[in-house]
Structures are given as structure tokens and as C-alpha cells.
C-alpha atoms as a PDB file:
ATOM      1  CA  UNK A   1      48.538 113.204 161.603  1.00  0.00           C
ATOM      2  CA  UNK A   2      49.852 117.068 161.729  1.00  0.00           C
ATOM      3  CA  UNK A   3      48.635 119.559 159.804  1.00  0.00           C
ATOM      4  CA  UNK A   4      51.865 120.075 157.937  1.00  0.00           C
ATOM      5  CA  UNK A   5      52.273 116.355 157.214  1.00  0.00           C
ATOM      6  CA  UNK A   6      48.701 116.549 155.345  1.00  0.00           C
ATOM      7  CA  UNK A   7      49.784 120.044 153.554  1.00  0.00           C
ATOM      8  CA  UNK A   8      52.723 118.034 152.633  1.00  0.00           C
ATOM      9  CA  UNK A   9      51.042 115.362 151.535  1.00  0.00           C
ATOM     10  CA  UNK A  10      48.465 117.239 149.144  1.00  0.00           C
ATOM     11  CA  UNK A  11      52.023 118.668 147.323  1.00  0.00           C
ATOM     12  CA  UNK A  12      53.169 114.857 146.372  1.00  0.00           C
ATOM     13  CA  UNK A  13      49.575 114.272 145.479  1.00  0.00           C
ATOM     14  CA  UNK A  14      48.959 116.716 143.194  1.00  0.00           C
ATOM     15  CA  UNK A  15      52.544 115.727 141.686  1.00  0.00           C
ATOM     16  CA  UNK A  16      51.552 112.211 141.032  1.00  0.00           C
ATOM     17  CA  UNK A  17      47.519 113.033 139.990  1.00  0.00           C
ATOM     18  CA  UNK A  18      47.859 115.850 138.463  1.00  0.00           C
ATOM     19  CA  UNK A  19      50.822 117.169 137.133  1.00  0.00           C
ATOM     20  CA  UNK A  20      52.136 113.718 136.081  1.00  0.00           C
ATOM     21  CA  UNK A  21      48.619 112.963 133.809  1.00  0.00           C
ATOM     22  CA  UNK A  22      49.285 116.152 132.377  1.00  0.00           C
ATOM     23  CA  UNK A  23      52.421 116.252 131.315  1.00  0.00           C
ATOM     24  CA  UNK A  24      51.542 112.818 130.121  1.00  0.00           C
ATOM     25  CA  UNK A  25      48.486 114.225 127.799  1.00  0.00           C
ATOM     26  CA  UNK A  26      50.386 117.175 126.590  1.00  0.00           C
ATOM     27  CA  UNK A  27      53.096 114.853 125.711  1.00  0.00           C
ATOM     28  CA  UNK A  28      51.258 112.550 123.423  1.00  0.00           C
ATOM     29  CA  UNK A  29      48.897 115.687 121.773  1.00  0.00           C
ATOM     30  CA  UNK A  30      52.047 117.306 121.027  1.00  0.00           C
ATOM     31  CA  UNK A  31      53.138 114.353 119.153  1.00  0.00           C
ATOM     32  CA  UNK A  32      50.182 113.438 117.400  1.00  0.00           C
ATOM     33  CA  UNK A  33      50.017 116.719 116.335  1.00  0.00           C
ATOM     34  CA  UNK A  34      53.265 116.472 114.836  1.00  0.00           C
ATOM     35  CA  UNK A  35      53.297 112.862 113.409  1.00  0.00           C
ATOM     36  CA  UNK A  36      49.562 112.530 112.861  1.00  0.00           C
ATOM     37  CA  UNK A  37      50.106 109.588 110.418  1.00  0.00           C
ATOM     38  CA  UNK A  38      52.148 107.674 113.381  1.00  0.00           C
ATOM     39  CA  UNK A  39      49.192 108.222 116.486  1.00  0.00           C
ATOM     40  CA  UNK A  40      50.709 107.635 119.825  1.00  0.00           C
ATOM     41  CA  UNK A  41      49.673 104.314 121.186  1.00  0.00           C
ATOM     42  CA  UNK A  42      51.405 104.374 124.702  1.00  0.00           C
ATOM     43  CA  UNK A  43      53.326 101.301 124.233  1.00  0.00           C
ATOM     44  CA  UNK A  44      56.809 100.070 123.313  1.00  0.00           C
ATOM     45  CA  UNK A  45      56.405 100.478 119.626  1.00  0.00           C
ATOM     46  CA  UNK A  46      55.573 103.856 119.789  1.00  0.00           C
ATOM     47  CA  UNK A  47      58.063 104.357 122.179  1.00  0.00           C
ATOM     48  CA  UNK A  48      60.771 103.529 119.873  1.00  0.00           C
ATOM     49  CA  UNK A  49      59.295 105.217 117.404  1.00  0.00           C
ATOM     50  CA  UNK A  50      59.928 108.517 119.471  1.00  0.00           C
ATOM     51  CA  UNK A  51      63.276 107.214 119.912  1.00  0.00           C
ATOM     52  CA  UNK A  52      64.250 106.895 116.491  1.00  0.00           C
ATOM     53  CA  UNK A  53      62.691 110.153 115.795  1.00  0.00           C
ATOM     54  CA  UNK A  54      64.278 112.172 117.999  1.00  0.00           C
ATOM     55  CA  UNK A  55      68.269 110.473 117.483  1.00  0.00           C
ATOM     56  CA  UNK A  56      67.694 111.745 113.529  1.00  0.00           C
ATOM     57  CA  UNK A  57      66.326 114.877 115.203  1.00  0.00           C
ATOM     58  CA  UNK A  58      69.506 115.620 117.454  1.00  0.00           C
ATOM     59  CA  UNK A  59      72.192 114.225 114.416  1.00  0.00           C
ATOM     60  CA  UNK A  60      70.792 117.566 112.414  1.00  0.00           C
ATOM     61  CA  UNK A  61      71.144 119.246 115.297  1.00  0.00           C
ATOM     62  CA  UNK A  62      74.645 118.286 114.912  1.00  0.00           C
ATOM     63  CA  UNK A  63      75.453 119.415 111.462  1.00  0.00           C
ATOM     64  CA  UNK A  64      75.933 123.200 111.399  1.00  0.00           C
ATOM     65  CA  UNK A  65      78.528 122.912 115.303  1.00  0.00           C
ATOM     66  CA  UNK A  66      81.741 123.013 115.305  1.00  0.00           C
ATOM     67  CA  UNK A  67      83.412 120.149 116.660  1.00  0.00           C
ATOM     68  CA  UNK A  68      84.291 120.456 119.623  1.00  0.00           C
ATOM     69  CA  UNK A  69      80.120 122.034 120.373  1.00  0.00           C
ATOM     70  CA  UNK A  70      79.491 118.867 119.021  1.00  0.00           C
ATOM     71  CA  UNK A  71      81.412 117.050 121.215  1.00  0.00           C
ATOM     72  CA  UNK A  72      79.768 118.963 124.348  1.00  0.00           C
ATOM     73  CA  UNK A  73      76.351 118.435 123.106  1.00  0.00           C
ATOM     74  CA  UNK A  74      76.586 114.621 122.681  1.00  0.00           C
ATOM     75  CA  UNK A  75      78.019 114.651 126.637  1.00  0.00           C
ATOM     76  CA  UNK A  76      75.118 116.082 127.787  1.00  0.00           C
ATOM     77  CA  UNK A  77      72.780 114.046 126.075  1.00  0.00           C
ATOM     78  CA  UNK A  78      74.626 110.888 126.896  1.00  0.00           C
ATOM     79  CA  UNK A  79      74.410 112.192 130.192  1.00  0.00           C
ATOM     80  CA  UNK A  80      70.603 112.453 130.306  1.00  0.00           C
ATOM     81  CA  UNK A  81      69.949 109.131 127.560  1.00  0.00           C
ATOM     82  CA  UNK A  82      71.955 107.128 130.649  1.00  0.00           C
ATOM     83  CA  UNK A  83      69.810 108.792 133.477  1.00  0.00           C
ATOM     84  CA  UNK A  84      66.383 108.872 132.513  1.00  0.00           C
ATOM     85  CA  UNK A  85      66.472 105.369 129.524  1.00  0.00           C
ATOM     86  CA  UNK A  86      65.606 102.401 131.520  1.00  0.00           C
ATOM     87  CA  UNK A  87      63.181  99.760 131.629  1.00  0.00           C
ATOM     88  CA  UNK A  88      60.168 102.012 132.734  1.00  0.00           C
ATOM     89  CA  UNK A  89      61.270 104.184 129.793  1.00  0.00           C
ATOM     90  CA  UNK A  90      61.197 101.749 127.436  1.00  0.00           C
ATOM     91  CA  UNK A  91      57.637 100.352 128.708  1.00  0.00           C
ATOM     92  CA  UNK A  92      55.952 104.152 128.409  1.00  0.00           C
ATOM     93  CA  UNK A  93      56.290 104.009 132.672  1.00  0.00           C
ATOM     94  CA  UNK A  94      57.218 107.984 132.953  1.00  0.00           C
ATOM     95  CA  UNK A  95      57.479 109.852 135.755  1.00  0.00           C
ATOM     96  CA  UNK A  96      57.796 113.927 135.796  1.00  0.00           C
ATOM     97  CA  UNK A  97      61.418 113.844 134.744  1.00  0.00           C
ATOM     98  CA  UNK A  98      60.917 111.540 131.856  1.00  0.00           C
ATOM     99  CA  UNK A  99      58.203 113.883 130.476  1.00  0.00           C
ATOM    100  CA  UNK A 100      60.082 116.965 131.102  1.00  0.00           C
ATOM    101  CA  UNK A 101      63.278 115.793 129.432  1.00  0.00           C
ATOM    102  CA  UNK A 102      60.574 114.046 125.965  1.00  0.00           C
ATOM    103  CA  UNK A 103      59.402 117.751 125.901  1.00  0.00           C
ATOM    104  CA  UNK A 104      61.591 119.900 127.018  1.00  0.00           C
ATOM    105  CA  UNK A 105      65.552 118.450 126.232  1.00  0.00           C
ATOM    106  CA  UNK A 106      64.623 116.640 123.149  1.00  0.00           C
ATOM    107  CA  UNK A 107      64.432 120.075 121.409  1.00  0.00           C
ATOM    108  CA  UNK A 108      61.542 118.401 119.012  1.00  0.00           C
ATOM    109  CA  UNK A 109      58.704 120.229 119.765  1.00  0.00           C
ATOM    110  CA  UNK A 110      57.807 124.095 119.603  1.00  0.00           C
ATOM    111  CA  UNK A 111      57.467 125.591 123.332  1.00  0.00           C
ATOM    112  CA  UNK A 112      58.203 128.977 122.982  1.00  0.00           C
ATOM    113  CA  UNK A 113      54.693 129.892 123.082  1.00  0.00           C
ATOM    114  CA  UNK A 114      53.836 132.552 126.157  1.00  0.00           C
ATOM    115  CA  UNK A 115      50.685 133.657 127.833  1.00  0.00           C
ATOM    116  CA  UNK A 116      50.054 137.063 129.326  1.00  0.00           C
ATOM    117  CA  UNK A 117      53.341 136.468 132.088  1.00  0.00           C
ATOM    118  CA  UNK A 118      55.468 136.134 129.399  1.00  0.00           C
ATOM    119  CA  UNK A 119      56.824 132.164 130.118  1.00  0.00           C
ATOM    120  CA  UNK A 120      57.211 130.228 127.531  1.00  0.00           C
ATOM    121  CA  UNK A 121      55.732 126.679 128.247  1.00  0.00           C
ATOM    122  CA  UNK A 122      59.382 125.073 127.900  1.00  0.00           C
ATOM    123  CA  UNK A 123      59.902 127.002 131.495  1.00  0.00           C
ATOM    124  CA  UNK A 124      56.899 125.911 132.975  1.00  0.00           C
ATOM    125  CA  UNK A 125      57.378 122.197 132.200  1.00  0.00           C
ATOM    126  CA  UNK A 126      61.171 122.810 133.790  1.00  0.00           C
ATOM    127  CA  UNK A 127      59.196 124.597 136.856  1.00  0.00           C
ATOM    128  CA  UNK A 128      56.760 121.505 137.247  1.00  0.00           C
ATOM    129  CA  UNK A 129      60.170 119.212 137.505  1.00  0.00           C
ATOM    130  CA  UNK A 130      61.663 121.280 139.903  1.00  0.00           C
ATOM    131  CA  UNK A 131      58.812 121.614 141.964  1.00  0.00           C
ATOM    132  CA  UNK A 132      58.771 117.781 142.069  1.00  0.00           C
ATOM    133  CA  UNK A 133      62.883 117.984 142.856  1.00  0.00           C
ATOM    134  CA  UNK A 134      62.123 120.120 145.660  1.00  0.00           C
ATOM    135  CA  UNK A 135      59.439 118.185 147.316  1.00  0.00           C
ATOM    136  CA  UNK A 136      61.816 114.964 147.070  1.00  0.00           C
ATOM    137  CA  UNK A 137      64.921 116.458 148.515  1.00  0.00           C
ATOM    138  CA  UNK A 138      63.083 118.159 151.319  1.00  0.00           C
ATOM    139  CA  UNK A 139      64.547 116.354 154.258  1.00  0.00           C
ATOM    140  CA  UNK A 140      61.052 116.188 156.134  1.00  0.00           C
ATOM    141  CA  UNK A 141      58.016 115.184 154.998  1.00  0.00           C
ATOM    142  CA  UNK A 142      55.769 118.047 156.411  1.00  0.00           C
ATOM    143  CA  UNK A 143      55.037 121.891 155.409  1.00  0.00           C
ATOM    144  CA  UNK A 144      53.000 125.089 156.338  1.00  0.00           C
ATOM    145  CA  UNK A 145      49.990 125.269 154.770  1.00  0.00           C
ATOM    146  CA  UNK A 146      50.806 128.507 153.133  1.00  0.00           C
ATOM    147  CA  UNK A 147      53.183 127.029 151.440  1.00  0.00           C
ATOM    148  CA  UNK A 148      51.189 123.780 150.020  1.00  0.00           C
ATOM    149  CA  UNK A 149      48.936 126.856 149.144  1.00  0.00           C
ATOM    150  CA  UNK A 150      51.217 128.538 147.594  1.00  0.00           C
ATOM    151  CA  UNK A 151      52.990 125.053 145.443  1.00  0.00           C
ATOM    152  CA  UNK A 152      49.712 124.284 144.622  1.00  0.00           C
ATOM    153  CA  UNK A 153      48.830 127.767 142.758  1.00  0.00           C
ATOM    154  CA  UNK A 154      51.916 127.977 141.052  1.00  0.00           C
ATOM    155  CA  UNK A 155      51.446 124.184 139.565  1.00  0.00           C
ATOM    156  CA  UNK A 156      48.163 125.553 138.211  1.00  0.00           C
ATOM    157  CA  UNK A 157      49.414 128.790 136.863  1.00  0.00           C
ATOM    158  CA  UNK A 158      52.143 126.369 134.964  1.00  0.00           C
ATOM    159  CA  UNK A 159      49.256 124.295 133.765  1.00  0.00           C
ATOM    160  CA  UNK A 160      47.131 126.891 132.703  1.00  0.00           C
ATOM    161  CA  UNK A 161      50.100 128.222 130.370  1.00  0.00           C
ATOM    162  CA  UNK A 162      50.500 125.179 128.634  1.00  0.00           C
ATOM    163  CA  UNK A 163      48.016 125.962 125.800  1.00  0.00           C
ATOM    164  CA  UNK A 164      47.618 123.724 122.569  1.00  0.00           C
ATOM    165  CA  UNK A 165      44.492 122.596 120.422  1.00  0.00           C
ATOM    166  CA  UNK A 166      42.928 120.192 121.498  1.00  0.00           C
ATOM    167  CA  UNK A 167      44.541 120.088 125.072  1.00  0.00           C
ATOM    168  CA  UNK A 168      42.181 121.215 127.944  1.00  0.00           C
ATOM    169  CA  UNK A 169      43.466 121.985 131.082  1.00  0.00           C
ATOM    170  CA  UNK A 170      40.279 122.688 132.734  1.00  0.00           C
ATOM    171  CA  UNK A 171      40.118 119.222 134.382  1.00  0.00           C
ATOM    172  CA  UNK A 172      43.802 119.057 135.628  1.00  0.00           C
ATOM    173  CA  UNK A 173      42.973 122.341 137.653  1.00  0.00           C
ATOM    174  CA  UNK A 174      39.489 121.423 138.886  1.00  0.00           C
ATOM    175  CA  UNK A 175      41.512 118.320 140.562  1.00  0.00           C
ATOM    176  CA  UNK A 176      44.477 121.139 142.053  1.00  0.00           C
ATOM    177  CA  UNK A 177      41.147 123.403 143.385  1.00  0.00           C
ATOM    178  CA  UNK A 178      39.746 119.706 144.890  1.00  0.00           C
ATOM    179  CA  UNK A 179      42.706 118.392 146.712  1.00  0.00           C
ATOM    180  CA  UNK A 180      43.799 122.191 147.841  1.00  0.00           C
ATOM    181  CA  UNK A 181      40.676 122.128 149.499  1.00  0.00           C
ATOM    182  CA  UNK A 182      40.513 118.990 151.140  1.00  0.00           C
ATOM    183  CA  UNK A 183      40.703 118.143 154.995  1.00  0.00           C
ATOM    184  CA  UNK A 184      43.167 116.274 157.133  1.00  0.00           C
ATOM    185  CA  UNK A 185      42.150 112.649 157.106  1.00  0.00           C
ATOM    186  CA  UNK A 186      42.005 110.416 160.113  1.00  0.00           C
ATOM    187  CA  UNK A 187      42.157 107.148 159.159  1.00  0.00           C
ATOM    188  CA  UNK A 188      45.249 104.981 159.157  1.00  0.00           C
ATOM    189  CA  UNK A 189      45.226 103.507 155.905  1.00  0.00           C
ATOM    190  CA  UNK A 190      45.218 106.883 154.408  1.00  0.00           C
ATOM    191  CA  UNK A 191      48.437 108.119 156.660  1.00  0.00           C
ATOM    192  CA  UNK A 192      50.292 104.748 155.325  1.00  0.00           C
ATOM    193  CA  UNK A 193      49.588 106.104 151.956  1.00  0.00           C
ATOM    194  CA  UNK A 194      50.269 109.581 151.826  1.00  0.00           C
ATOM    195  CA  UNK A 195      53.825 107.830 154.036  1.00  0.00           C
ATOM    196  CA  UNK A 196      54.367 105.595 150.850  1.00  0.00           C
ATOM    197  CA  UNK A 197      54.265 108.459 148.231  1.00  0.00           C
ATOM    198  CA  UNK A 198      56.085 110.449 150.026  1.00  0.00           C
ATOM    199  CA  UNK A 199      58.834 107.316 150.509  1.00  0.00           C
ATOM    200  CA  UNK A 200      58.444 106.409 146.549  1.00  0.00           C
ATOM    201  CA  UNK A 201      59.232 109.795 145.105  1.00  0.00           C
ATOM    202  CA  UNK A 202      62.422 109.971 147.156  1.00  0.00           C
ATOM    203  CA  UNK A 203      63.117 106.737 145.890  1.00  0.00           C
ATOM    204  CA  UNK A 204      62.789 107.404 142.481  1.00  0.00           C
ATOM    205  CA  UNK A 205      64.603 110.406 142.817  1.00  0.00           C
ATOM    206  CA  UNK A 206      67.471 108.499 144.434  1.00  0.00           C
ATOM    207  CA  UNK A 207      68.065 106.259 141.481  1.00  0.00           C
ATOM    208  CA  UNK A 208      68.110 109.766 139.440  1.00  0.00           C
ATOM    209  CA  UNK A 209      70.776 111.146 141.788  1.00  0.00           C
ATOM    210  CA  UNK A 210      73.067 107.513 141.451  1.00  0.00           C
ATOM    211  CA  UNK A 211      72.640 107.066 137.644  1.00  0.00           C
ATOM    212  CA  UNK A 212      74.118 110.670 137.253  1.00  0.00           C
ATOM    213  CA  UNK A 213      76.872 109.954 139.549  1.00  0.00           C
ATOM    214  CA  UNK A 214      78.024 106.439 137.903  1.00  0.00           C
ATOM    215  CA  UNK A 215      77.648 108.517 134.440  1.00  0.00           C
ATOM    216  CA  UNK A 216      79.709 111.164 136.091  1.00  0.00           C
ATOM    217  CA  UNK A 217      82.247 108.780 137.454  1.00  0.00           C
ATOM    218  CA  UNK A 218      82.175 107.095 133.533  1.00  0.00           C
ATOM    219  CA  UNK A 219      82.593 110.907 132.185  1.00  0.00           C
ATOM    220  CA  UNK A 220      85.957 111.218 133.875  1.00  0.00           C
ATOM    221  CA  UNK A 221      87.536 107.865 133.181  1.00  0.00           C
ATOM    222  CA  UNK A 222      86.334 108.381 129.684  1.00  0.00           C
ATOM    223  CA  UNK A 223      88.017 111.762 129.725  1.00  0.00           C
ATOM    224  CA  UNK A 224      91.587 110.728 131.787  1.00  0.00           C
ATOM    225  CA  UNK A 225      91.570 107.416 129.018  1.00  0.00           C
ATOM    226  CA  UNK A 226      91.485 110.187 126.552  1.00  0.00           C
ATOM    227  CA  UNK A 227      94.293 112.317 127.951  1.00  0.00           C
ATOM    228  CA  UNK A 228      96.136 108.623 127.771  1.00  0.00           C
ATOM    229  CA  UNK A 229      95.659 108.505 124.969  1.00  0.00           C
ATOM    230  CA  UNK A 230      96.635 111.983 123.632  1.00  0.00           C
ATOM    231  CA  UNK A 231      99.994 111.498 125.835  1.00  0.00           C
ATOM    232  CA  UNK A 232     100.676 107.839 124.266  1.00  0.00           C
ATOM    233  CA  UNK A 233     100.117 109.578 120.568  1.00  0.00           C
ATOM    234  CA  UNK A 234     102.411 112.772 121.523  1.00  0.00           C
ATOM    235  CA  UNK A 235     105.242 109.650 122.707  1.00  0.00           C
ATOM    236  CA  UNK A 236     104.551 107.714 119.256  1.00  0.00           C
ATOM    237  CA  UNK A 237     104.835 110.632 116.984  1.00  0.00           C
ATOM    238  CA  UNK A 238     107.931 111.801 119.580  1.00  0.00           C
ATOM    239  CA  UNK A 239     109.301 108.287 119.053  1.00  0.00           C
ATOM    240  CA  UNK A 240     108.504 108.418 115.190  1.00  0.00           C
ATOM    241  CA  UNK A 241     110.041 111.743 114.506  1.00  0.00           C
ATOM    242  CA  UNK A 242     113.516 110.376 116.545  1.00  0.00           C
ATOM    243  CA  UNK A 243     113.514 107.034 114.104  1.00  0.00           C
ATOM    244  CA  UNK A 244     112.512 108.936 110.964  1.00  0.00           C
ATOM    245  CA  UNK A 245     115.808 111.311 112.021  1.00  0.00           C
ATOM    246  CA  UNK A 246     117.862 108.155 113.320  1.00  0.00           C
ATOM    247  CA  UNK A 247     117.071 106.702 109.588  1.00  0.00           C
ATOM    248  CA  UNK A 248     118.320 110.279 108.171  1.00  0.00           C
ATOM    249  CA  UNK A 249     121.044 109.896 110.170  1.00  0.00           C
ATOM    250  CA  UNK A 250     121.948 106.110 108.859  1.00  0.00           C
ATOM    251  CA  UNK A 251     121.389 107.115 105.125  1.00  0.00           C
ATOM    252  CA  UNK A 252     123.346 110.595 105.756  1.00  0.00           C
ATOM    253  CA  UNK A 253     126.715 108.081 107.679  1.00  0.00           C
ATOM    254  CA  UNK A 254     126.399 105.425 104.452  1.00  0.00           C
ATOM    255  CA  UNK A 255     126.565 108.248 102.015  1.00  0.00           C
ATOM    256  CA  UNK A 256     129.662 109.473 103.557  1.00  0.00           C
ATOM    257  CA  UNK A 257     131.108 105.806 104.039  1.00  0.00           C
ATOM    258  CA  UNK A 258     130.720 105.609  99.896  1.00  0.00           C
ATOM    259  CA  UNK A 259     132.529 108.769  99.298  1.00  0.00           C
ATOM    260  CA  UNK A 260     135.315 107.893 101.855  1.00  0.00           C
ATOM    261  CA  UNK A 261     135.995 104.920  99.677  1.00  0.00           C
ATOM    262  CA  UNK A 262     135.399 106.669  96.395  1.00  0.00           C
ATOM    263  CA  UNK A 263     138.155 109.216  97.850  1.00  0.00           C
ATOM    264  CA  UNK A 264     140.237 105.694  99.447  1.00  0.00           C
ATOM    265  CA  UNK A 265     140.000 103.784  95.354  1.00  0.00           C
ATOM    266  CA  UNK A 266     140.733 107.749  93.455  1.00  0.00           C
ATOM    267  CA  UNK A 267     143.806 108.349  95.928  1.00  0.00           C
ATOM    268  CA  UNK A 268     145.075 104.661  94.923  1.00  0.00           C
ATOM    269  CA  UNK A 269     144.750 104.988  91.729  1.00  0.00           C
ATOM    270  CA  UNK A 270     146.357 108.317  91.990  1.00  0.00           C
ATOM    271  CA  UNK A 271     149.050 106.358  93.964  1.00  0.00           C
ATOM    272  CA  UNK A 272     149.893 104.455  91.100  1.00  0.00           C
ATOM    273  CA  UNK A 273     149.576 106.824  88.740  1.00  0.00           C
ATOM    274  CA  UNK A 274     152.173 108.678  90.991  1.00  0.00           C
ATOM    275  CA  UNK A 275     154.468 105.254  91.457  1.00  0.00           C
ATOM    276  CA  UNK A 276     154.311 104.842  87.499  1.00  0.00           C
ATOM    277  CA  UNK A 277     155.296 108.192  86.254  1.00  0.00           C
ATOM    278  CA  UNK A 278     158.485 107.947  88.754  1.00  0.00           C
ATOM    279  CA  UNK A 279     159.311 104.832  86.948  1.00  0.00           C
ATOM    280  CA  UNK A 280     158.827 106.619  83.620  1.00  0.00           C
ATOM    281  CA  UNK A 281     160.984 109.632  84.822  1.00  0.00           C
ATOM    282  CA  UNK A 282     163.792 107.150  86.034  1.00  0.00           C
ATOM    283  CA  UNK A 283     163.568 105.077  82.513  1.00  0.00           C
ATOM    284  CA  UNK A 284     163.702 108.236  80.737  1.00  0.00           C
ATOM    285  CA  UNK A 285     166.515 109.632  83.027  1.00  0.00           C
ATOM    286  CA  UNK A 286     168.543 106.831  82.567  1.00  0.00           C
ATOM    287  CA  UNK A 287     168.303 106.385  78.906  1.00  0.00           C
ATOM    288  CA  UNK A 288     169.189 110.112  78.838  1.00  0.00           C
ATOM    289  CA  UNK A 289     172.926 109.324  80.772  1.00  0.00           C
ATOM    290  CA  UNK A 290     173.278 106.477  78.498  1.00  0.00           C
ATOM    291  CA  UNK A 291     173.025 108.160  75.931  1.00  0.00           C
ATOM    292  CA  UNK A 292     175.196 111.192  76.895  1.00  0.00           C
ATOM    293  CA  UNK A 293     177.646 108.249  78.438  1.00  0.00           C
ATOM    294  CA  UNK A 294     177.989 105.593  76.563  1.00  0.00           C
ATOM    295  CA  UNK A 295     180.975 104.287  77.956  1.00  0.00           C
ATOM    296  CA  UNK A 296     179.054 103.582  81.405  1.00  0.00           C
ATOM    297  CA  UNK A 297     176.580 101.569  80.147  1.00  0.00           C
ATOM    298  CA  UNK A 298     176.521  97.871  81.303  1.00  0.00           C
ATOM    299  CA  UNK A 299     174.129  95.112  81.647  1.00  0.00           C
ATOM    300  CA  UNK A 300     172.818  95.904  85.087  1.00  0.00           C
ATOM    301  CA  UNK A 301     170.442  98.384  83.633  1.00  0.00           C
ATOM    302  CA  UNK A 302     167.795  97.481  85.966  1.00  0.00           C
ATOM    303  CA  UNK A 303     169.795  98.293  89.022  1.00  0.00           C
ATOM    304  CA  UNK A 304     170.308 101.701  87.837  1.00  0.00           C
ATOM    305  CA  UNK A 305     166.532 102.122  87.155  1.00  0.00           C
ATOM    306  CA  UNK A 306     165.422 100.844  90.653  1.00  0.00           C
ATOM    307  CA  UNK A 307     168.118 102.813  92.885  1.00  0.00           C
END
């Protein structure tokens, strides 16, 4: 084995044996300090428990955002509830990332807290991750010694910061100090093993990297089906406004058919009015000559009237 494999090696080691316990102790003191009538027990139960607890936590988050922050904030956390909730989740089987996001993205516990650098613990949890991140991306599995050196002093600066009553850290960096100092092994079994970490952590963070893409892939169906959606509501109230108009329309035309035959039935009767004073104003006309010539009148009174 090469020297850089080893150095390599002792940076996924103190991931998994030291910075993994922990995260994992800080984790549960910072919750039994905070529900000490509900004492973690490390199992389901009390993982649901932390469930419940922190939904009702984020819903007040909620409450004073507009809506569309709202809308942004429940994204993200969908985002991360889809990446990091599985069946290790549920079974209290964390790795770094499931720690970090309990502590850190939950927003439940207090982490502003600083040392004499000024980082607040939130950051050096987030640090810890991303040292992890960068150790699983790296596309070989070897490193300088300087720089497994240099990992490995910065993990226990990060774990020195994270103060809190009744959480030592004195143990955590006795192990960093023990495996910084240790010497390339020779034996096979112990290559195959440092190989299989190494192999594991890229693993995991695989299935991190593909549940984020599938959610991402979800995000933006779930976001054209929405612009569908919007587009199919702008044609319905398009389509409503032209049948509430077409209706206007109708009512507006029948209105105007009544008073066309309102005018039709009063210029009728007018027409008869019309037709019945002419009669009057012959009667009366020839009554009139009769009267002023009595020597034409005959019997065909009638005629006269209707020529």
C-alpha cells in the first residue's frame, strides 16, 4: 500500500469513528437537553418523536412568510425530507449528512454559539459534512500526507468548537491525535478494509446525488403541471368571460326582439286607429253633402262611403 492511499485512508476513518459518533452524541445531548421529559432512546419511537417535533417546529416557521417564502421554504425542505428520509432514517441508521441536516436544517436547536474564531457551531457541523463530501467525490482514493494532516486538524478544531454541558469532546480528539499518528499497515486484510470504506462512502454518497436528481426531475414536472394548469385556468376564465358576454349578448337581442313587436302590435293598432278615423271622416263627409244636397241622396249610401 502507498503512502497516500494510507493518508487517505486515515481521512475516511476518522469520518466514520470519529466525526460520525460525535455528531451522533451531540445530537441526542442536544435533544435531551431540550425535551428532557422525552430522553432519546435511539430507536424508531424516538425517531418519530423528532419527526413530529420538528414538522410543528417548521409549520411556525411558516406563519409570519409571505406566501410565496412559504412556498420556497416547503421546496427546499421537501427537497431534503425526500433525500435524506429513508429506511436507515427511520431505524436511527445516520450517517454525517443525516446528522448535519437533524442539527443544522431543522432550525430546532440553538447553534449560534462561537468560540474564540468566531464560528458558530451550525458552520462547523456544515464543515464536518463537507469535509465528508469532499473525501467522497475525490476521484482517487489516495492523498499527501500534509493534507490528511491538515483534514485531520481542521475536523478537531470543528470538534473542539462544539461546546455544550455535558458533552465532552476530549475523547473524540484523543481518537483524531491516535489515528493521525498511526503507521502504514501491511497486512492484506487491513488494505481490503480501508478499500471497502473508501467504496461505501462513495456509495452512500451516490444514492444522495440520485435521490436529489429524481426530486429535481419531480420539482420540474411539478412546476410545468403547474404552469398547465395556470394556462388551462387563464382558457376557462377566457372561455367564461366570452359565454357570460355571449349570454349578455342573447338577453341584450331578446330585449330588442320584445320591443320590435311592442313597436310591430302599437303601429297596428295605430293602423287601425288610422283606417277607422278615415271611415269616420268619410261618414261624416257624406252626411255633410246629404245634408247640403238632399236631392242626391239615394239608397246606395254605402257606395258613396267606400269610394
Amino acid at each position: 500500500m502507498e503512502e497516500e492511499e494510507f493518508s487517505f485512508y486515515k481521512i475516511i476513518r476518522s469520518e466514520k469513528t470519529v466525526v460520525l459518533p460525535c455528531l451522533k452524541k451531540y445530537f441526542e445531548t442536544k435533544l435531551d437537553l431540550k425535551y428532557p421529559y422525552t430522553p432519546w432512546t435511539g430507536n424508531a419511537e424516538s425517531v418519530e418523536l423528532f419527526r413530529s417535533k420538528e414538522e410543528e417546529f417548521f409549520k411556525n416557521s411558516l406563519r409570519e412568510l409571505s406566501k410565496s417564502a412559504r412556498g420556497r421554504k416547503r421546496d427546499k425542505r421537501n427537497r431534503i425530507l425526500n433525500t435524506y428520509h429513508d429506511d436507515q432514517w427511520v431505524n436511527y441508521h445516520w450517517d454525517i449528512s443525516k446528522f448535519k441536516y437533524a442539527l443544522v436544517d431543522s432550525k430546532m436547536f440553538k447553534l449560534d454559539e462561537t468560540d474564540d474564531t468566531g464560528i458558530p457551531v451550525s458552520e462547523r457541523i456544515v464543515k464536518l459534512k463537507e469535509i465528508r463530501n469532499d473525501t467522497a467525490h475525490s476521484t482517487k482514493a489516495a492523498c499527501e500526507r500534509e493534507h490528511c494532516d491538515k483534514i485531520l486538524t481542521e475536523i478537531s478544531d470543528h470538534i473542539k468548537g462544539m461546546k455544550e454541558p455535558g458533552f465532552d469532546t476530549s475523547t473524540y480528539i484523543e481518537d483524531l491525535e491516535r489515528i493521525k499518528s498511526e503507521e502504514k499497515p501491511i497486512s492484506c486484510k487491513e488494505r481490503c478494509e480501508m478499500r471497502l470504506q473508501y467504496e461505501k462512502l462513495r456509495y452512500e454518497n451516490q444514492i444522495y446525488k440520485e435521490r436529489e436528481k429524481t426530486f429535481e426531475e419531480k420539482e420540474k414536472n411539478t412546476q410545468l403541471l403547474q404552469e398547465l394548469n395556470e394556462v388551462k385556468g387563464q382558457y376557462i376564465d377566457a372561455l367564461q368571460k366570452i359565454n357570460l358576454a355571449e349570454m349578455e349578448n342573447n338577453k341584450k337581442f331578446e330585449m330588442l326582439e320584445l320591443q320590435v313587436e311592442k313597436v310591430i302590435t302599437a303601429n297596428n293598432l295605430l293602423t287601425v286607429e288610422v283606417n277607422k278615423l278615415k271611415y269616420e271622416k268619410k261618414v261624416f263627409g257624406r252626411d255633410i253633402y246629404y245634408q247640403l244636397n238632399p236631392e242626391m241622396k239615394t239608397t246606395s249610401e254605402d257606395k258613396f262611403v267606400l269610394e
